[in-house]
Structure formats: structure tokens, C-alpha cells
PDB file of N, CA and C in Angstrom:
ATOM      1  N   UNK A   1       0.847  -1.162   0.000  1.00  0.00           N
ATOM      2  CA  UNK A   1       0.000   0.000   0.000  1.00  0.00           C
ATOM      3  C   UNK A   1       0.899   1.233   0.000  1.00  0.00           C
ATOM      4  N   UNK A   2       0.389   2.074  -0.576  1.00  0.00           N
ATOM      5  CA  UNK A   2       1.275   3.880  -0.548  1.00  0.00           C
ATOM      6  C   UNK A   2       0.774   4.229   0.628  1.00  0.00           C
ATOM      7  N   UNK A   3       2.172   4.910   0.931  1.00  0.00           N
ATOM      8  CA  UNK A   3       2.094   5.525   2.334  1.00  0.00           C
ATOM      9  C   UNK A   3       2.009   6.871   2.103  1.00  0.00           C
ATOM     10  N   UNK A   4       0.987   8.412   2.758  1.00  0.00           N
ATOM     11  CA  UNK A   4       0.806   9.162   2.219  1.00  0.00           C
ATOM     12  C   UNK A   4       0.727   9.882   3.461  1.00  0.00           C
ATOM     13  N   UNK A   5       1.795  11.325   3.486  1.00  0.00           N
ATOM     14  CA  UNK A   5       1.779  11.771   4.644  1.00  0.00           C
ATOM     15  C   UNK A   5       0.787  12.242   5.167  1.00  0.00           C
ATOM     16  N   UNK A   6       1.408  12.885   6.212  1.00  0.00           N
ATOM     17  CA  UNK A   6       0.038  13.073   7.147  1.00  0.00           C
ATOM     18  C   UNK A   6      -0.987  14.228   7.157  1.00  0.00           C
ATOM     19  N   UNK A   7      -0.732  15.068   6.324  1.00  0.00           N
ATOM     20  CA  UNK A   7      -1.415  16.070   5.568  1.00  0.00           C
ATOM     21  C   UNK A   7      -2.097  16.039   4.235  1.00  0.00           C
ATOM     22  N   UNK A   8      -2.095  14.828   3.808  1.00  0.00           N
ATOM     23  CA  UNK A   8      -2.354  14.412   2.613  1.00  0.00           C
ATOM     24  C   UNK A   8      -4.197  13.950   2.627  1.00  0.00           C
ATOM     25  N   UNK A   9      -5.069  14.572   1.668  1.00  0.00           N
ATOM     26  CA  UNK A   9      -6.441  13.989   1.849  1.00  0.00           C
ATOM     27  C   UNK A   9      -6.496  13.341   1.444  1.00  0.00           C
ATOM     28  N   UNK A  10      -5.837  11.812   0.888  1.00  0.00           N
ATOM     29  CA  UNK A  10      -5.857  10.203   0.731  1.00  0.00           C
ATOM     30  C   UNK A  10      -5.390   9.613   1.174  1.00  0.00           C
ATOM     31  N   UNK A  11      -5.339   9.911   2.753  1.00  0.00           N
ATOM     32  CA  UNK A  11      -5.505   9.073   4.042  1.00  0.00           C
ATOM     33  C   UNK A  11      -6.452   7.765   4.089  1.00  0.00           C
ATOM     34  N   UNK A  12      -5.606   6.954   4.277  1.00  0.00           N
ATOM     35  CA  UNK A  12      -6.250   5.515   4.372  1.00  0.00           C
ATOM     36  C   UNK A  12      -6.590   5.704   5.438  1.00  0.00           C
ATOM     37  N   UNK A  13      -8.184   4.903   5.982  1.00  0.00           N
ATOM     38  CA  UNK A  13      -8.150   5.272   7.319  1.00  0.00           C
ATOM     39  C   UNK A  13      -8.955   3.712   7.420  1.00  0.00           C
ATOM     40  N   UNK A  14      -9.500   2.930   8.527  1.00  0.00           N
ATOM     41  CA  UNK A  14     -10.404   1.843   8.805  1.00  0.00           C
ATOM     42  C   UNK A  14     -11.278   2.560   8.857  1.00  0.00           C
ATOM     43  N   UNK A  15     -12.493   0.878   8.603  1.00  0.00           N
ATOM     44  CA  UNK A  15     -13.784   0.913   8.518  1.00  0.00           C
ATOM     45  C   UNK A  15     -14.241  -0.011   8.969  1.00  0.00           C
ATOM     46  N   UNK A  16     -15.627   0.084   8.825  1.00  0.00           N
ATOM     47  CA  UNK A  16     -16.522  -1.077   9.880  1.00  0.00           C
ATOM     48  C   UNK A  16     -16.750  -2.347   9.051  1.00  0.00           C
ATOM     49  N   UNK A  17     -16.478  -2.920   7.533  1.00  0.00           N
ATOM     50  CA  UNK A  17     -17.295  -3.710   6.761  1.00  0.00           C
ATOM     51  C   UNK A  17     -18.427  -4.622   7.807  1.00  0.00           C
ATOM     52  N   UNK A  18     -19.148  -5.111   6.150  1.00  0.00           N
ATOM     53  CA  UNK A  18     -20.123  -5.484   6.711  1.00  0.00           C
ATOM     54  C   UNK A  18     -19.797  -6.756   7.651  1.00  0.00           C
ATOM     55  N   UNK A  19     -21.092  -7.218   8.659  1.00  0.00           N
ATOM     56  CA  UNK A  19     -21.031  -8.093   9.267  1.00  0.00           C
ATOM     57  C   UNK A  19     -22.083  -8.496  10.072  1.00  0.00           C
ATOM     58  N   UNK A  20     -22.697  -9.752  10.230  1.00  0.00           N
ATOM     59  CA  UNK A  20     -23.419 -10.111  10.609  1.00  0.00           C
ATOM     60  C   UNK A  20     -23.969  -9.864  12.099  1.00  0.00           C
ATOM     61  N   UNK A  21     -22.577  -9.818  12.374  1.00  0.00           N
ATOM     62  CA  UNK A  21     -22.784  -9.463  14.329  1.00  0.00           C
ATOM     63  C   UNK A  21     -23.467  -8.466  14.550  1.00  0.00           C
ATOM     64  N   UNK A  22     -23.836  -7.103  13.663  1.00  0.00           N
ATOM     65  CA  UNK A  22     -24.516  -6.513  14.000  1.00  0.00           C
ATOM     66  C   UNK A  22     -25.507  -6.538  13.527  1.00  0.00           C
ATOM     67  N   UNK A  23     -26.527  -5.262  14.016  1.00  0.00           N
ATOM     68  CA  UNK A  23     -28.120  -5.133  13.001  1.00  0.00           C
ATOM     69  C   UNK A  23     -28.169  -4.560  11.565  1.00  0.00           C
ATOM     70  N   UNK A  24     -28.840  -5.367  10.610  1.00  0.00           N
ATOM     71  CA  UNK A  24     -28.800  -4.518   9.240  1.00  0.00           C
ATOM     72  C   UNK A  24     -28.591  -3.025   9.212  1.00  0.00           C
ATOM     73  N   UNK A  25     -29.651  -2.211  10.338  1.00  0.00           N
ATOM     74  CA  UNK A  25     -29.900  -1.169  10.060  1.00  0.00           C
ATOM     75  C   UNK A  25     -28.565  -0.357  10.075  1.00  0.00           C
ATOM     76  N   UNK A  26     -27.621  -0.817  11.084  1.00  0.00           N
ATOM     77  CA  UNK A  26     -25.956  -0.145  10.976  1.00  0.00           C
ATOM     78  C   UNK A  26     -25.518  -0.701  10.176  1.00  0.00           C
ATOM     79  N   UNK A  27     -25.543  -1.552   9.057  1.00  0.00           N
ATOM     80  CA  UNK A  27     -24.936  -1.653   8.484  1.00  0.00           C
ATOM     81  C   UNK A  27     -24.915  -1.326   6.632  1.00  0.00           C
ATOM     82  N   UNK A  28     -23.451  -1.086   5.854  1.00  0.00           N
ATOM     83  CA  UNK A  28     -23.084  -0.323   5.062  1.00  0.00           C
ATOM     84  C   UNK A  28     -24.034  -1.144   4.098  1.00  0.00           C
ATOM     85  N   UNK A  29     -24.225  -0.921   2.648  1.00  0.00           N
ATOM     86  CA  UNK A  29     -25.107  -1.441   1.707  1.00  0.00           C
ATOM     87  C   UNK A  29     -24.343  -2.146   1.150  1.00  0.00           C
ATOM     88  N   UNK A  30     -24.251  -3.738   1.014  1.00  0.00           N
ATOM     89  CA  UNK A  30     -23.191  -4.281   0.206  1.00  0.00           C
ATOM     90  C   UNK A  30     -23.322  -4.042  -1.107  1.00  0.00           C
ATOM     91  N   UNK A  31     -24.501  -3.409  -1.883  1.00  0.00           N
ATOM     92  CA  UNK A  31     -24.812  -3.187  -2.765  1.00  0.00           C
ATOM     93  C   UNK A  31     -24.508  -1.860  -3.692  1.00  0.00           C
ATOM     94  N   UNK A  32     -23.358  -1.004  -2.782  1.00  0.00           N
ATOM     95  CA  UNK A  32     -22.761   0.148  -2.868  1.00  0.00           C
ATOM     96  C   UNK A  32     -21.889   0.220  -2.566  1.00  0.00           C
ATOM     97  N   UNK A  33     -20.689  -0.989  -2.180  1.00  0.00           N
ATOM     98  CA  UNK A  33     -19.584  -1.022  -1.193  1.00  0.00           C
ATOM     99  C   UNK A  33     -18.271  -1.248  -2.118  1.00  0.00           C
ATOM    100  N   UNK A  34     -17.300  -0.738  -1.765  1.00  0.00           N
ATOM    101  CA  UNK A  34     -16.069  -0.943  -2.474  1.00  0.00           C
ATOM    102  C   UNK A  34     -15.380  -1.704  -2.123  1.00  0.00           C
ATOM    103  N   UNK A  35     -14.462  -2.755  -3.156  1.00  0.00           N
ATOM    104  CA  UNK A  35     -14.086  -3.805  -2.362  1.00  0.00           C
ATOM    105  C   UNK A  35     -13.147  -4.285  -1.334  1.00  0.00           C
ATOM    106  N   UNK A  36     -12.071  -2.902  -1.558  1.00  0.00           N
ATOM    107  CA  UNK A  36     -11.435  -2.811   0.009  1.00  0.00           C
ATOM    108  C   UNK A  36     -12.238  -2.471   1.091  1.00  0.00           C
ATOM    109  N   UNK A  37     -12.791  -2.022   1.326  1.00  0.00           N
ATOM    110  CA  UNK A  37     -13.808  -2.126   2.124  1.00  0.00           C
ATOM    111  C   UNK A  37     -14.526  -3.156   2.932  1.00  0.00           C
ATOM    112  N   UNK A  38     -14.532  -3.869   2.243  1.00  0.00           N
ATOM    113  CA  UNK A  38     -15.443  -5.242   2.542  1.00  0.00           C
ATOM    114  C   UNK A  38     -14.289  -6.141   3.161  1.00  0.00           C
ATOM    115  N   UNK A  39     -13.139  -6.182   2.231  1.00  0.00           N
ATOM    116  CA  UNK A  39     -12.327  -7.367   2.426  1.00  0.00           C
ATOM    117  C   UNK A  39     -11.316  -6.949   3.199  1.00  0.00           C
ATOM    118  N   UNK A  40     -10.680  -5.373   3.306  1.00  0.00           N
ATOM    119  CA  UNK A  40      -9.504  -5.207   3.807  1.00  0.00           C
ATOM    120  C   UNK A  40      -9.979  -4.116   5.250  1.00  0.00           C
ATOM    121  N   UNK A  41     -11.296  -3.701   5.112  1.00  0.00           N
ATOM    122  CA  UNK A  41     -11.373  -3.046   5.740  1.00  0.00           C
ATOM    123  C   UNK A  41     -10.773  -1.529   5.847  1.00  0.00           C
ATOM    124  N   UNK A  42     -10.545  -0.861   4.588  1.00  0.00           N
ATOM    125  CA  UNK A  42      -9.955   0.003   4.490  1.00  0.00           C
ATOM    126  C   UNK A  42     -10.917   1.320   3.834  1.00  0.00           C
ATOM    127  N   UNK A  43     -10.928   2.621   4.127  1.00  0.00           N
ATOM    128  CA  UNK A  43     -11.270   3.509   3.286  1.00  0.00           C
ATOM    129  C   UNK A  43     -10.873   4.602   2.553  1.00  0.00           C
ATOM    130  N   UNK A  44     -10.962   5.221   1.310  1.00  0.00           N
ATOM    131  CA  UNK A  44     -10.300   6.239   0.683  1.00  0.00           C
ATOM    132  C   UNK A  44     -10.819   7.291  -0.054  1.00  0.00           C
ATOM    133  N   UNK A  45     -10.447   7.850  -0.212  1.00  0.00           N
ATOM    134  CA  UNK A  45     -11.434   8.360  -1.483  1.00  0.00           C
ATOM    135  C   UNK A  45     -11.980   7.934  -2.451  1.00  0.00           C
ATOM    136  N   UNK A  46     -11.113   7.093  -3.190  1.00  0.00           N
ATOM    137  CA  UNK A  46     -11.433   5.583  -4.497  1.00  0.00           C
ATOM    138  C   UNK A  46     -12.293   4.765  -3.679  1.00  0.00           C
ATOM    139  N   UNK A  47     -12.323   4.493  -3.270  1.00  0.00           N
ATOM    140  CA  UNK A  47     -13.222   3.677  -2.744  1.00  0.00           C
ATOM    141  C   UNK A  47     -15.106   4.246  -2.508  1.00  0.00           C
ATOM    142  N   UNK A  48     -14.808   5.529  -1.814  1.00  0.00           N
ATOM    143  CA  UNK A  48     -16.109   6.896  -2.505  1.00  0.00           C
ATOM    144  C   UNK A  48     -16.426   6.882  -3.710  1.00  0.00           C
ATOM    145  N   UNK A  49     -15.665   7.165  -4.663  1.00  0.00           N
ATOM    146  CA  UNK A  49     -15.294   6.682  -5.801  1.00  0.00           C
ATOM    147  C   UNK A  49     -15.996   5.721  -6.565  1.00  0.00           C
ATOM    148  N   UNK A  50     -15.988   4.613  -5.891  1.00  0.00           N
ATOM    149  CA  UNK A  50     -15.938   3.472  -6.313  1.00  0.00           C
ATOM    150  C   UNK A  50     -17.547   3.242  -6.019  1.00  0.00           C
ATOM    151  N   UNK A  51     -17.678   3.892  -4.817  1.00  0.00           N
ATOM    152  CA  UNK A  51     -19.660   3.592  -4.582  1.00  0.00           C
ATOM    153  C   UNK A  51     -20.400   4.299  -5.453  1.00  0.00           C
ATOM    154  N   UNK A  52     -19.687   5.612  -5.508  1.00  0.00           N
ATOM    155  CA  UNK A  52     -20.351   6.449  -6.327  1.00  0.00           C
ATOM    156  C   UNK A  52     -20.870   6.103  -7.777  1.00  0.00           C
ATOM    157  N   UNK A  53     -20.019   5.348  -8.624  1.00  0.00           N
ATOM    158  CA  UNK A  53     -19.983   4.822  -9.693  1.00  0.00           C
ATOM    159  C   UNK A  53     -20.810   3.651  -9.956  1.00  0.00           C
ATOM    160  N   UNK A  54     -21.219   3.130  -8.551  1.00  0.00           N
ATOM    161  CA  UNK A  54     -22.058   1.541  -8.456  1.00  0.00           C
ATOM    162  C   UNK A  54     -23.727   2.528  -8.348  1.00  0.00           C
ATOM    163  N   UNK A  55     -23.664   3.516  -7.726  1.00  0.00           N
ATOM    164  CA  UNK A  55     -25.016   4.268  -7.623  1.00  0.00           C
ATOM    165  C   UNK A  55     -25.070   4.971  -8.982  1.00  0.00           C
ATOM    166  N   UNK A  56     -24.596   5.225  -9.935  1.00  0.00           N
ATOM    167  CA  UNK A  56     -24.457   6.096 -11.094  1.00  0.00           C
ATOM    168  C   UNK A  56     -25.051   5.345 -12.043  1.00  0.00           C
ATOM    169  N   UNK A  57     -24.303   4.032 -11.841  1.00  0.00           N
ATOM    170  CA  UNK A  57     -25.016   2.737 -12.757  1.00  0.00           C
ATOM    171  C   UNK A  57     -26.472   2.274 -12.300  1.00  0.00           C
ATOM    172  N   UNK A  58     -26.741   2.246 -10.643  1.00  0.00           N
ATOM    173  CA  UNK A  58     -27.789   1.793 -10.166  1.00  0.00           C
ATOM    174  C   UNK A  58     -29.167   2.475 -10.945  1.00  0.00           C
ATOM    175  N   UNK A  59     -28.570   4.042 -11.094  1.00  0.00           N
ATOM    176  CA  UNK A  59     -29.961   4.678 -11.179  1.00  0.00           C
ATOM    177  C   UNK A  59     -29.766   4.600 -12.915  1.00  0.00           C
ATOM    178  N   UNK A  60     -28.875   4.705 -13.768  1.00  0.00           N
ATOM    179  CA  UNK A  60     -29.119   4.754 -14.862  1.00  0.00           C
ATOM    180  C   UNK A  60     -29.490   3.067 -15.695  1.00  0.00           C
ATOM    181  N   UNK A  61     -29.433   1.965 -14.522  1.00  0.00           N
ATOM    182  CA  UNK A  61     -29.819   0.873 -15.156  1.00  0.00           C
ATOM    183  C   UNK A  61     -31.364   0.286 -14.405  1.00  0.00           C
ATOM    184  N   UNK A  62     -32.082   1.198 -14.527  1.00  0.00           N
ATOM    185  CA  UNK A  62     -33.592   0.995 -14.328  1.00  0.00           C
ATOM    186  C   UNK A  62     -33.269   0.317 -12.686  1.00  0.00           C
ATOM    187  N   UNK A  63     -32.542   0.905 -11.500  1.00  0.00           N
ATOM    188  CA  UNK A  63     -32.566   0.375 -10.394  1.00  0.00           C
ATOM    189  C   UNK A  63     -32.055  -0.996 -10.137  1.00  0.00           C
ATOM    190  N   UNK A  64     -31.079  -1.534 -11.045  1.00  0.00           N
ATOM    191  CA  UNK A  64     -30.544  -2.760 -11.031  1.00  0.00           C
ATOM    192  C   UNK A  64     -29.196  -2.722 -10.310  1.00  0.00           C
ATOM    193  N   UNK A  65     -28.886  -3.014  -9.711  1.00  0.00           N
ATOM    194  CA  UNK A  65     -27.232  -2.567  -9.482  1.00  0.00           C
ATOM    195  C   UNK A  65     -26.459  -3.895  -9.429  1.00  0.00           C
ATOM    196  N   UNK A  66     -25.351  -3.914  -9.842  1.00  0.00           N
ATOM    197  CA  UNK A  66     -23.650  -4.188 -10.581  1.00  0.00           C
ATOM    198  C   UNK A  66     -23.899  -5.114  -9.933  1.00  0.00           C
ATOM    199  N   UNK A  67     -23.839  -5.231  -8.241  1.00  0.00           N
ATOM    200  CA  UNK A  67     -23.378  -6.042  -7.259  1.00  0.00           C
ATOM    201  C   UNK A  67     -24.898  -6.430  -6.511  1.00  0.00           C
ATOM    202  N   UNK A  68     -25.562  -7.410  -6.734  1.00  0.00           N
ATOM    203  CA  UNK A  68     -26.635  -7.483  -5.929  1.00  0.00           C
ATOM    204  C   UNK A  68     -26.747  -8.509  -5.078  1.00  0.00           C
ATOM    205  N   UNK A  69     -25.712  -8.169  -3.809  1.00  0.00           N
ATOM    206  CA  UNK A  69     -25.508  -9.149  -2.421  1.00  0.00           C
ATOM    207  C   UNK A  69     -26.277  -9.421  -1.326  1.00  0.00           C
ATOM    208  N   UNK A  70     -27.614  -8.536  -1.645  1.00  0.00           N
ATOM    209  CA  UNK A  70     -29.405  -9.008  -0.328  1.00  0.00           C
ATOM    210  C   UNK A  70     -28.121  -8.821   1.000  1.00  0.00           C
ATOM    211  N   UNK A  71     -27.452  -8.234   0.875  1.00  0.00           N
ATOM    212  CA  UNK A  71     -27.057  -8.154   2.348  1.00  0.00           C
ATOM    213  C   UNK A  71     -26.122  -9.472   3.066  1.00  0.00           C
ATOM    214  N   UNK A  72     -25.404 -10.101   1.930  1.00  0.00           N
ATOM    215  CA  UNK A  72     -24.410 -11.049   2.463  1.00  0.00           C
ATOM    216  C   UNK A  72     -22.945 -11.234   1.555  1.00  0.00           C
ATOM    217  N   UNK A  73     -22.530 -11.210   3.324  1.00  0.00           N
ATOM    218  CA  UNK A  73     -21.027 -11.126   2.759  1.00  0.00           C
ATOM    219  C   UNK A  73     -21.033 -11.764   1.569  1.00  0.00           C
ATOM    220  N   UNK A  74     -20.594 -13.706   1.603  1.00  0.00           N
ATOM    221  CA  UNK A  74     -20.978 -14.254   0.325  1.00  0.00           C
ATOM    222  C   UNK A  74     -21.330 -14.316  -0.734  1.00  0.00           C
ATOM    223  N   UNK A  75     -21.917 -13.722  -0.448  1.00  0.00           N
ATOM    224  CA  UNK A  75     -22.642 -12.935  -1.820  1.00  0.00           C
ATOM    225  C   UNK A  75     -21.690 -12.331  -2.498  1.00  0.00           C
ATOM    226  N   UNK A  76     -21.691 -11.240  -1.570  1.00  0.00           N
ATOM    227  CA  UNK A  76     -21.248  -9.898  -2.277  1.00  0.00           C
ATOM    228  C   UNK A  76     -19.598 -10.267  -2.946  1.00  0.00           C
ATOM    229  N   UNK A  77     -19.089 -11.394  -2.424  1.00  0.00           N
ATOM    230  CA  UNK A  77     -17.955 -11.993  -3.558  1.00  0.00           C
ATOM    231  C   UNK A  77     -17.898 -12.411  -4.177  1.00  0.00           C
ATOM    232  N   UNK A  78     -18.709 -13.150  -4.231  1.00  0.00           N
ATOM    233  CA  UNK A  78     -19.661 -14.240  -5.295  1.00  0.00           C
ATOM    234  C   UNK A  78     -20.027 -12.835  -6.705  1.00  0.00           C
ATOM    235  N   UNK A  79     -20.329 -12.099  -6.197  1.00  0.00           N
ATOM    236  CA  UNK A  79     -20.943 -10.926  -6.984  1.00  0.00           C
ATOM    237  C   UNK A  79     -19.954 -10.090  -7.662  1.00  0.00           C
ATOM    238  N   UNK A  80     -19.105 -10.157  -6.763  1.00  0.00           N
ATOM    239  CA  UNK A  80     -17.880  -9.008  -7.233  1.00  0.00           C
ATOM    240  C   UNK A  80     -17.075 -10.194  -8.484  1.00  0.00           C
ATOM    241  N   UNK A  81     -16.350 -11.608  -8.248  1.00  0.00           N
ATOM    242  CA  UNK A  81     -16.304 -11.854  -9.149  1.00  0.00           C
ATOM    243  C   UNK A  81     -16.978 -12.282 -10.282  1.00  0.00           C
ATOM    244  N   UNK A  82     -18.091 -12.193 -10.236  1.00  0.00           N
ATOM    245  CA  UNK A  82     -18.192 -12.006 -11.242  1.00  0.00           C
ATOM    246  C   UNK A  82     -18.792 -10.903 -12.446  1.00  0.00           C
ATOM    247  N   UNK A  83     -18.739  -9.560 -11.783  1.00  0.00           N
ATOM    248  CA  UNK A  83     -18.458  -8.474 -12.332  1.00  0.00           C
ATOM    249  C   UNK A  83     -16.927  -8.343 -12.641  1.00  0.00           C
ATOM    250  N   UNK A  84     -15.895  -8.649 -11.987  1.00  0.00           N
ATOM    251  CA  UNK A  84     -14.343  -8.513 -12.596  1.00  0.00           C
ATOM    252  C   UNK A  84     -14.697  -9.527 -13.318  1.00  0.00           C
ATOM    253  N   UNK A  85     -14.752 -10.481 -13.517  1.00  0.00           N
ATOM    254  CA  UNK A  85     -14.973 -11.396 -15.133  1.00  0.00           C
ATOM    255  C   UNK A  85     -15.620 -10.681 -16.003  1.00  0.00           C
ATOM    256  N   UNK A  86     -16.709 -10.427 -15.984  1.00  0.00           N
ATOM    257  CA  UNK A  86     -17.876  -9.054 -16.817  1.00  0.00           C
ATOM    258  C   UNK A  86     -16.825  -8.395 -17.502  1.00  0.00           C
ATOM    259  N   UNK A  87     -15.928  -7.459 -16.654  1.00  0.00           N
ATOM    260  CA  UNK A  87     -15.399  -6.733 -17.149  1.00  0.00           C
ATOM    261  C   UNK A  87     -14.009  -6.372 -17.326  1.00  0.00           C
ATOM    262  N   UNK A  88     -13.374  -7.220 -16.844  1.00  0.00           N
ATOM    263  CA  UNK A  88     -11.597  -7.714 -17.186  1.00  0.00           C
ATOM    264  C   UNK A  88     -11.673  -8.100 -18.260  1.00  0.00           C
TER     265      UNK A  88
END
């Protein structure tokens, strides 16, 4: 990972990914989530980025979105590869 000083606004910082232990209602939309996020637990701007672009598609594809994980981890990898196949 780039290390980016400490004045820098692409500060990696942690995050909560999703998880079962808690209640849906705290938790992030796997259906908008970037995939460091999920897996590394990390956040950035790209990663903002990265939701932003899954909601951009959501609303311009009649409410369908990229990644559709109902709210499980499993899923949502299950989902992710095979959107990087889609589109690699």
C-alpha cells in the first residue's frame, strides 16, 4: 500500500465492513460497497469513488445494481467476481 503523509487527503483510514454481528440497520449497503472495504477493511477516497460509480449505474440501469448481495457477505464476492470477469 502507498504511504501518504500526514497532511495528505488520501488518508487511508479503517472501517466497519459489513457483518453479521450486528443489526442490518448499521450496516453499510453491500450493494454500494467498495471492495477494500469489505475485504480489507480500508477507506479512501477511491473507494467513494468506487460507490459512487455503483449508484451512477444503479440509477441509470432501471434500479438494477452491478453487485446485488441481499445483504451477504458471500454474496457480495460471489458478486464481485463475477463483475471482474464481466469486465476484465
Amino acid at each position: 500500500m502507498e504511504k501518504y503523509n500526514d497532511n495528505d487527503i488520501m488518508n487511508v483510514i479503517t472501517c466497519q465492513p459489513y457483518t453479521s454481528k450486528l443489526p442490518k440497520m448499521g450496516q453499510p449497503d453491500l450493494d454500494f460497497t467498495a471492495p477494500e472495504v469489505q475485504t480489507q477493511s480500508l477507506c479512501t477516497p477511491n473507494s467513494d469513488m468506487f460507490s459512487l460509480g455503483l449508484l451512477i449505474t444503479f440509477l441509470y440501469n432501471n434500479g438494477r445494481s452491478l453487485i446485488m448481495a441481499n445483504m451477504n457477505a458471500s454474496n457480495y464476492l460471489k458478486q464481485l467476481d463475477a463483475v471482474n470477469i464481466f469486465f476484465c
